[in-house]
PDB file of N, CA and C in Angstrom:
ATOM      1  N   UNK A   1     -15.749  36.408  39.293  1.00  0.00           N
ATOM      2  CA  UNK A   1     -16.643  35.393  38.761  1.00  0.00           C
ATOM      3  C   UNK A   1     -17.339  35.944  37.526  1.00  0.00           C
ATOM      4  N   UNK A   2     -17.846  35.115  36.941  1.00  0.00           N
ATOM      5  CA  UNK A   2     -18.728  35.659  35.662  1.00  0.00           C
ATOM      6  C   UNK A   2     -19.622  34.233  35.498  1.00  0.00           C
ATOM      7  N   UNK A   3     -20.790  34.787  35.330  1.00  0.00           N
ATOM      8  CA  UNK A   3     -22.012  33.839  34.807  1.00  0.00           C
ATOM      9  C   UNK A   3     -23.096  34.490  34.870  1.00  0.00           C
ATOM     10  N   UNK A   4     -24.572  34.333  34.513  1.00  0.00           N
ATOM     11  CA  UNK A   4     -25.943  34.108  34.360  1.00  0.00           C
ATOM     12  C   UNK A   4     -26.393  33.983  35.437  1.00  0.00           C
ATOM     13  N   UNK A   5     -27.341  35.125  36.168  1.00  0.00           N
ATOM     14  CA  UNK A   5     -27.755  35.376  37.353  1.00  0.00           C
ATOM     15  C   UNK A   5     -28.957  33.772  36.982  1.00  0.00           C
ATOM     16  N   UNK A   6     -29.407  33.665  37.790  1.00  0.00           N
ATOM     17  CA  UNK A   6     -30.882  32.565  37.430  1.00  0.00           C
ATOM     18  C   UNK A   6     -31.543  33.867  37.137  1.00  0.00           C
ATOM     19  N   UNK A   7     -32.127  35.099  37.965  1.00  0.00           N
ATOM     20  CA  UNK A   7     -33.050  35.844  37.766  1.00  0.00           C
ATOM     21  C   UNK A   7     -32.779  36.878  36.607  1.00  0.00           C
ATOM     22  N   UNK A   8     -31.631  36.426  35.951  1.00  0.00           N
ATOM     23  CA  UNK A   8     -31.637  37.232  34.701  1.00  0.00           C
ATOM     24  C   UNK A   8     -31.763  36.141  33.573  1.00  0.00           C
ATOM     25  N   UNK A   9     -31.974  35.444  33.960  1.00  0.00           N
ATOM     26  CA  UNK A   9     -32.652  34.205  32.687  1.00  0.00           C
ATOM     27  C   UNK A   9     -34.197  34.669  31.963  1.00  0.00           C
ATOM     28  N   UNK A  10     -34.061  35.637  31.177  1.00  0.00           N
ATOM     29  CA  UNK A  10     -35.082  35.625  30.538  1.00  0.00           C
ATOM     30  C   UNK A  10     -35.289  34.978  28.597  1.00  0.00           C
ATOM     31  N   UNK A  11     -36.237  35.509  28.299  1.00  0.00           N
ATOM     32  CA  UNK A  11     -36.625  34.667  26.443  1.00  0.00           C
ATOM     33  C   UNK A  11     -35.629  35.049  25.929  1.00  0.00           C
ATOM     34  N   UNK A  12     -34.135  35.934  26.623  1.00  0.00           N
ATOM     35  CA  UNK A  12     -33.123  36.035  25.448  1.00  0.00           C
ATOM     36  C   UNK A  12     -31.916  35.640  26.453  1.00  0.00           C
ATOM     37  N   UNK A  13     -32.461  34.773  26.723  1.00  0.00           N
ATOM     38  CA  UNK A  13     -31.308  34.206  27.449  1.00  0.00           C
ATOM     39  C   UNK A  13     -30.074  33.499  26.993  1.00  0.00           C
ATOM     40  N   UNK A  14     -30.310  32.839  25.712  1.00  0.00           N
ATOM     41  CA  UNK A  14     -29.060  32.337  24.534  1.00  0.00           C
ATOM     42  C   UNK A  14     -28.140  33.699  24.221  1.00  0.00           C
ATOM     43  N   UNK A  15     -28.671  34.618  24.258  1.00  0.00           N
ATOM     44  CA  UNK A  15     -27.891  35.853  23.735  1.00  0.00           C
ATOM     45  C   UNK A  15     -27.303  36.173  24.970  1.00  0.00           C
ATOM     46  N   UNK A  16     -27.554  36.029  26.086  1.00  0.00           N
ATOM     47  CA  UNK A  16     -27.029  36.393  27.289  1.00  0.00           C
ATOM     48  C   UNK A  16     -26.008  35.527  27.915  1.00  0.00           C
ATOM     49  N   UNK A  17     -26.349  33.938  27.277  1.00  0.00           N
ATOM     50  CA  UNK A  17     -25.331  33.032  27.321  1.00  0.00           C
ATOM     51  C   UNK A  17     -24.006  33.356  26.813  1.00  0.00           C
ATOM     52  N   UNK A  18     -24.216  33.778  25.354  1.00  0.00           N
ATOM     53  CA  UNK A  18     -22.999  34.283  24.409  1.00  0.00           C
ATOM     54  C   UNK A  18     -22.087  34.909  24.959  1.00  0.00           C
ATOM     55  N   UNK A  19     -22.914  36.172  25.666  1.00  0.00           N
ATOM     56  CA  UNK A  19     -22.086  37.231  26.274  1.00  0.00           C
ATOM     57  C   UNK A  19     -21.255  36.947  27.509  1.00  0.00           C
ATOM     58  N   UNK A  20     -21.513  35.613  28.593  1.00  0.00           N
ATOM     59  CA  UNK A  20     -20.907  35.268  29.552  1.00  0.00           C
ATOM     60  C   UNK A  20     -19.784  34.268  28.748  1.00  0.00           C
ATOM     61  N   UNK A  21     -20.170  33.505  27.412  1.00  0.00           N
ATOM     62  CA  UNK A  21     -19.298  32.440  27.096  1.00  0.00           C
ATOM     63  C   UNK A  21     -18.106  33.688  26.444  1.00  0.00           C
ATOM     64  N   UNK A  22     -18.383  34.549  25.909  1.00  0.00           N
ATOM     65  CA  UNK A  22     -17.196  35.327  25.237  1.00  0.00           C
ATOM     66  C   UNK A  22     -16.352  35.960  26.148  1.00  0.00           C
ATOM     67  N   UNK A  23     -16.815  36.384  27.636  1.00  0.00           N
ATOM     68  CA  UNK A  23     -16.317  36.943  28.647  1.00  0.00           C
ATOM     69  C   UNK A  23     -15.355  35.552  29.706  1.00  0.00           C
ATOM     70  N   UNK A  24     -15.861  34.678  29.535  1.00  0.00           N
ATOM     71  CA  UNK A  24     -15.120  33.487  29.591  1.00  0.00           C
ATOM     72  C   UNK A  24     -13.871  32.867  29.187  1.00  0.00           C
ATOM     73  N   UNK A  25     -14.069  32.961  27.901  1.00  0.00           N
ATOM     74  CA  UNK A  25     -12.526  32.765  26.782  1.00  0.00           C
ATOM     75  C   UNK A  25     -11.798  34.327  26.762  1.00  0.00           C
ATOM     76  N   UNK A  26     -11.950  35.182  27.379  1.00  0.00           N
ATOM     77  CA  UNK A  26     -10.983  36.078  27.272  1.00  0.00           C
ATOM     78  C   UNK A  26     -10.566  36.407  28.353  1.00  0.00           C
ATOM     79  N   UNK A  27     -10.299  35.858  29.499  1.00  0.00           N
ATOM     80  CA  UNK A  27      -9.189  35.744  30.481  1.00  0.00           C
ATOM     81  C   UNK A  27      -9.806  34.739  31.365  1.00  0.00           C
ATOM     82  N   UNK A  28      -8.727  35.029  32.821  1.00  0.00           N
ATOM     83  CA  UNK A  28      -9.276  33.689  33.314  1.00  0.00           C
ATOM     84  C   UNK A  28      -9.833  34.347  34.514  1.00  0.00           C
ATOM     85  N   UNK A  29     -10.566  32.989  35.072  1.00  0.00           N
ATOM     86  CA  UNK A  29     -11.674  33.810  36.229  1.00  0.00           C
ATOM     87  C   UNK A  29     -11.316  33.213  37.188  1.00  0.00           C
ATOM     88  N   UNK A  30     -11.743  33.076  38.313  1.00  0.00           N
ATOM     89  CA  UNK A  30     -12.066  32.250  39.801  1.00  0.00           C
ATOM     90  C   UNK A  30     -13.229  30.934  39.779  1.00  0.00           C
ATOM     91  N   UNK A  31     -14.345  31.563  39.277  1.00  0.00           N
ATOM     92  CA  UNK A  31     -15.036  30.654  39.644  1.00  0.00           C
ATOM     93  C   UNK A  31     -16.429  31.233  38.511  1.00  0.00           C
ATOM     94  N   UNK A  32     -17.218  30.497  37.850  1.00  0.00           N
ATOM     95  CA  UNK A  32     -18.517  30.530  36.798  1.00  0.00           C
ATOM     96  C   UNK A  32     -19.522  30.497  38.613  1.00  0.00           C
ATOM     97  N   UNK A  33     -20.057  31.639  38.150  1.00  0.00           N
ATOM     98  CA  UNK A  33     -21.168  32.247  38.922  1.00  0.00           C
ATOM     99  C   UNK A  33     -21.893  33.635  39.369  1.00  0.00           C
ATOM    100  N   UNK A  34     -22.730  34.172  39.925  1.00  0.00           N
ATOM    101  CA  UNK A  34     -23.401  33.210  40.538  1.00  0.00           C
ATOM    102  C   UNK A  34     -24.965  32.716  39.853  1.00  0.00           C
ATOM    103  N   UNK A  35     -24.845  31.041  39.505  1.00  0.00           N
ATOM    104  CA  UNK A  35     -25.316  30.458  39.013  1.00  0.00           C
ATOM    105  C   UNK A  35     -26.323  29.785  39.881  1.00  0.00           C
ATOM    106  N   UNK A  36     -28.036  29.066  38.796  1.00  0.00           N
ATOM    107  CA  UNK A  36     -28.304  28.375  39.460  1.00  0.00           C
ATOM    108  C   UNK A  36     -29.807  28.088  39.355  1.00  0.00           C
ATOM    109  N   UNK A  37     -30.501  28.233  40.328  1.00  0.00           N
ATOM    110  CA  UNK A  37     -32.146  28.168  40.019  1.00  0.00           C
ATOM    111  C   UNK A  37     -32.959  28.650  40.976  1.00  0.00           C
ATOM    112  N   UNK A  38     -33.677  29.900  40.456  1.00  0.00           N
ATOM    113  CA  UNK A  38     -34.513  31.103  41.467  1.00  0.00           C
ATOM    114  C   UNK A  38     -35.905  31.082  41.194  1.00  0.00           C
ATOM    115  N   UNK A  39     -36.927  30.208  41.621  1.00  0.00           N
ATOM    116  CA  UNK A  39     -38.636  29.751  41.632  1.00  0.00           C
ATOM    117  C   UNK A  39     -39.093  31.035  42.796  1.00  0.00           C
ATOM    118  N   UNK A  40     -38.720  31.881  43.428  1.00  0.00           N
ATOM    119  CA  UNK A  40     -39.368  32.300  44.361  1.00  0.00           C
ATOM    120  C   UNK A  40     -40.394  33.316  44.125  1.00  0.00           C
ATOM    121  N   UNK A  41     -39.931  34.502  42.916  1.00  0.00           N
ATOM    122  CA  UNK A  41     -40.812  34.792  42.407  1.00  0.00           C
ATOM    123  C   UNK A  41     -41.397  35.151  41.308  1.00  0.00           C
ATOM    124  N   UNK A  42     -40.749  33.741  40.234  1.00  0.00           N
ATOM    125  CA  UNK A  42     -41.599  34.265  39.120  1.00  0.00           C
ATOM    126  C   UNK A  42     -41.124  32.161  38.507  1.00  0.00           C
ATOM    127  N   UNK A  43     -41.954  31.623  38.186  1.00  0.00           N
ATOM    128  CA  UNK A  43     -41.432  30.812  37.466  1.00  0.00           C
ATOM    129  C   UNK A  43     -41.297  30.559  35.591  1.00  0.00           C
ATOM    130  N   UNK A  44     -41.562  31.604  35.357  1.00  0.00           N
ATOM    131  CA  UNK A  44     -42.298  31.769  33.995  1.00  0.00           C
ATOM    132  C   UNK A  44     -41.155  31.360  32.907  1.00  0.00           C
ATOM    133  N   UNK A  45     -39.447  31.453  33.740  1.00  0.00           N
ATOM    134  CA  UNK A  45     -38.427  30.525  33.061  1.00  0.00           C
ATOM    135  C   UNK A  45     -38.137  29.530  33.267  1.00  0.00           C
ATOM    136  N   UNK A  46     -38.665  28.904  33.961  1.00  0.00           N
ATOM    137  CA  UNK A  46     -37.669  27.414  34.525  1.00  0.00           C
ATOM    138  C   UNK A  46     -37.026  26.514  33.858  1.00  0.00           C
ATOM    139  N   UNK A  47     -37.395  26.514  32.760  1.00  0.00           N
ATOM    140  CA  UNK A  47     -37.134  25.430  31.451  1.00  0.00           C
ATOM    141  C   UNK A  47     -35.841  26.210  31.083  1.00  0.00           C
ATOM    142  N   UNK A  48     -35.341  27.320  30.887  1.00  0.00           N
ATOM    143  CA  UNK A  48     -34.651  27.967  30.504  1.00  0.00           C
ATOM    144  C   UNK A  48     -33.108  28.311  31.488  1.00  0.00           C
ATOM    145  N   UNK A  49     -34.442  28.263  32.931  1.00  0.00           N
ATOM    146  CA  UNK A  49     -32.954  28.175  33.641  1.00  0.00           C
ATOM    147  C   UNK A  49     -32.359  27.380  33.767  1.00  0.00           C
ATOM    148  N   UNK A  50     -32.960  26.070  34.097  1.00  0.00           N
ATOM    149  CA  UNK A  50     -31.868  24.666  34.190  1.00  0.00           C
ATOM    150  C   UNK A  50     -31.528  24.363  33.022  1.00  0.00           C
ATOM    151  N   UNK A  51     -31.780  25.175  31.795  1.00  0.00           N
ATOM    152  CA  UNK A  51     -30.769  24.892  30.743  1.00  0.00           C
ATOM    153  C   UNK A  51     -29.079  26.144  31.045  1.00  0.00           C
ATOM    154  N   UNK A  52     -29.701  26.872  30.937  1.00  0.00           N
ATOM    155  CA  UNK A  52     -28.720  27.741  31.429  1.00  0.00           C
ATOM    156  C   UNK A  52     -27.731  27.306  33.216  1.00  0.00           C
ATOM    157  N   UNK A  53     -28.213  26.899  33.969  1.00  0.00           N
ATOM    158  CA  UNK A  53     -27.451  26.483  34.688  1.00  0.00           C
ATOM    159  C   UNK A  53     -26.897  25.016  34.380  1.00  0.00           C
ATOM    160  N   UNK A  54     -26.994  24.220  33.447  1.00  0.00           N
ATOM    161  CA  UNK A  54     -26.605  23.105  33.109  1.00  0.00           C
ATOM    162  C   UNK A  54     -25.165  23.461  32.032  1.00  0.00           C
ATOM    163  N   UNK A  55     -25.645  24.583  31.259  1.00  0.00           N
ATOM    164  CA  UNK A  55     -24.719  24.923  30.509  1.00  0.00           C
ATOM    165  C   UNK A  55     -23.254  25.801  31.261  1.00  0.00           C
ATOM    166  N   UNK A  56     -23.920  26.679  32.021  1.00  0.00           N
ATOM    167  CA  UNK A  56     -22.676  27.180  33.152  1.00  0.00           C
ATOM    168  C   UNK A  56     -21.694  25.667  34.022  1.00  0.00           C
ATOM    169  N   UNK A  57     -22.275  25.038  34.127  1.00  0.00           N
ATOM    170  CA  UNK A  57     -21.692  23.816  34.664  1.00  0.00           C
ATOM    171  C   UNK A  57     -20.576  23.280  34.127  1.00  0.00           C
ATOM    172  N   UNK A  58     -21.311  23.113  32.430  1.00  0.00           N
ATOM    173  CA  UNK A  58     -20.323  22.624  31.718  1.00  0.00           C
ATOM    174  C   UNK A  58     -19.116  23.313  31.576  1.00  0.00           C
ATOM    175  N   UNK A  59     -19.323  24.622  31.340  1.00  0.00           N
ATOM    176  CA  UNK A  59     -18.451  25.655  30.987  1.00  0.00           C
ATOM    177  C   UNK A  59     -16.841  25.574  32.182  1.00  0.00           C
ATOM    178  N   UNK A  60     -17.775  25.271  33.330  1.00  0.00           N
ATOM    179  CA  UNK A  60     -17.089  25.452  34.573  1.00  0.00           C
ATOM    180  C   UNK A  60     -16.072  23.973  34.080  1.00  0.00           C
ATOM    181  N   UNK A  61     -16.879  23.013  33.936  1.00  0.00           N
ATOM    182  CA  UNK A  61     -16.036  21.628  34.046  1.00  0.00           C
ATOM    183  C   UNK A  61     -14.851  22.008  32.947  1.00  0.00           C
ATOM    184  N   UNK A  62     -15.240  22.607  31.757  1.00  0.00           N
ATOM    185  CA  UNK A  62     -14.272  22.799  30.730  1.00  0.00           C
ATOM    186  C   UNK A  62     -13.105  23.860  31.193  1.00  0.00           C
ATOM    187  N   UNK A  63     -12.946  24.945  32.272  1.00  0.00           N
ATOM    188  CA  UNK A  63     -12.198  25.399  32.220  1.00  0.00           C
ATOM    189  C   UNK A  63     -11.394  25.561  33.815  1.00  0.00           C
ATOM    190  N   UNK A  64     -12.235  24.172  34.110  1.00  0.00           N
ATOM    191  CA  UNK A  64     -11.287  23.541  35.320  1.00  0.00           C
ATOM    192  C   UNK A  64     -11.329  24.576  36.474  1.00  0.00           C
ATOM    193  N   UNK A  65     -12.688  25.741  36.774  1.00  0.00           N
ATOM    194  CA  UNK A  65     -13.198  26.331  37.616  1.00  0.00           C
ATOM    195  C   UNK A  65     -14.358  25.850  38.544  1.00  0.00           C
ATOM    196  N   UNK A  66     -14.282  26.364  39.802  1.00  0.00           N
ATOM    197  CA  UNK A  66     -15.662  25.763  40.389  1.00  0.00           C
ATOM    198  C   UNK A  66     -16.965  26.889  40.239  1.00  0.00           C
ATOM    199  N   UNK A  67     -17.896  26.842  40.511  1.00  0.00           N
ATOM    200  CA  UNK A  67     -19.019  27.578  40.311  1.00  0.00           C
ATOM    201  C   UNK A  67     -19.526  27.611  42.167  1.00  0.00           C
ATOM    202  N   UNK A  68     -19.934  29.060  41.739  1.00  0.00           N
ATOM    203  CA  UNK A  68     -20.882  29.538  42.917  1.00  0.00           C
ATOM    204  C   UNK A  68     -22.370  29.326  42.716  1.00  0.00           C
ATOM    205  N   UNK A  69     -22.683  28.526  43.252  1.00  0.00           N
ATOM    206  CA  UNK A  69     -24.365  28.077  43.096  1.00  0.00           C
ATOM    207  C   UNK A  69     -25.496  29.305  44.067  1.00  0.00           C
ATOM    208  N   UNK A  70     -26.458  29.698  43.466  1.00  0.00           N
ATOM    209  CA  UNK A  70     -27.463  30.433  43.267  1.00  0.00           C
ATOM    210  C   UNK A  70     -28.830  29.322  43.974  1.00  0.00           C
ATOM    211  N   UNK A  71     -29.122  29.463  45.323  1.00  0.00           N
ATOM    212  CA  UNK A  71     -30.681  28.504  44.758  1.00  0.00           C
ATOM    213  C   UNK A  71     -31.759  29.624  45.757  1.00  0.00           C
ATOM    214  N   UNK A  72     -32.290  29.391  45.065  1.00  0.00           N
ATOM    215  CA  UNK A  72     -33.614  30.432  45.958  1.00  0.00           C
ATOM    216  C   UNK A  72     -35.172  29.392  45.761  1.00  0.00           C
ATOM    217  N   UNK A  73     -35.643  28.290  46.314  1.00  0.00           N
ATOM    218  CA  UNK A  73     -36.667  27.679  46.150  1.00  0.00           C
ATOM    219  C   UNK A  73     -36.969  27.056  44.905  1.00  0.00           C
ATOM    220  N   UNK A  74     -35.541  26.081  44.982  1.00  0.00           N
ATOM    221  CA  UNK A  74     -35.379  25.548  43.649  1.00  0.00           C
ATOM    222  C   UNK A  74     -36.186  24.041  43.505  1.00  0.00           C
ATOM    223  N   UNK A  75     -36.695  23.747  44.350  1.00  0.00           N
ATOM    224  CA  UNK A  75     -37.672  22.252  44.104  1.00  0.00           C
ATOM    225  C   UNK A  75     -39.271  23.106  43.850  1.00  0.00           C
ATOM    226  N   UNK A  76     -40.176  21.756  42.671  1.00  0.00           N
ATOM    227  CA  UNK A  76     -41.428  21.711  42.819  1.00  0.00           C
ATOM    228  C   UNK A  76     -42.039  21.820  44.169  1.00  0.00           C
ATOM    229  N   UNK A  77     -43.205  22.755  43.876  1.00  0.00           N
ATOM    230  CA  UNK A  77     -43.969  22.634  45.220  1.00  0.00           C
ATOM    231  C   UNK A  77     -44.372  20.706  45.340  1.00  0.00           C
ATOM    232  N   UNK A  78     -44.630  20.430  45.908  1.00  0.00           N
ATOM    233  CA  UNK A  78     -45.480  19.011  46.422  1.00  0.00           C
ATOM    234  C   UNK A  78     -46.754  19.385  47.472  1.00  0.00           C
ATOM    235  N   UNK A  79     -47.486  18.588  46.993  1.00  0.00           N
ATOM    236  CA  UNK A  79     -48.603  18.827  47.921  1.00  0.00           C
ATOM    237  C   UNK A  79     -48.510  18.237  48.859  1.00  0.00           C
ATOM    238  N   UNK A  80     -48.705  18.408  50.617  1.00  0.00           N
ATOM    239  CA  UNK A  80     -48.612  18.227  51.639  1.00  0.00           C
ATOM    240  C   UNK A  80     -46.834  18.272  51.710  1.00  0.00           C
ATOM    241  N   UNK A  81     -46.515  19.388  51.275  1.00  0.00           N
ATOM    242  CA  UNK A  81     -45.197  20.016  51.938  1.00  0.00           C
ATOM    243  C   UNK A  81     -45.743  20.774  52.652  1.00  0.00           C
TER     244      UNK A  81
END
């Protein structure tokens, strides 16, 4: 597999994108992962990760692979949960 941990989604995360999309087009894989969205302990990316896991998605749809999904306390808290 190859993809973008969620918990390695940090402020250089486009550059980290690059490096999974170039590792992508140069052979073939099993499956884009493990991908996804990790709130448990830090949320300080979130905006970043569901871009990044939106973009692994695509990647996946384009090269006709499935993805291993990543979730670790991926919904908003709600009050009176």
């Amino acid at each position: 597999m190859m993809g973008l941990h969620p918990t390695s989604v940090k402020a250089d995360y486009v550059s980290e994108l690059k490096l999974v999309e170039d590792w992508l087009q140069r052979r073939a894989w099993v499956a884009v992962g493990e991908i996804g969205l990790d709130f448990y302990w830090d949320r300080t990316f979130e905006k970043e990760q569901y871009e990044a896991f939106h973009r692994q998605i695509e990647w996946a749809l384009h090269y006709k692979i499935p993805i291993v999904i990543h979730s670790r306390n991926p919904c908003r808290r709600v009050s009176g949960w």
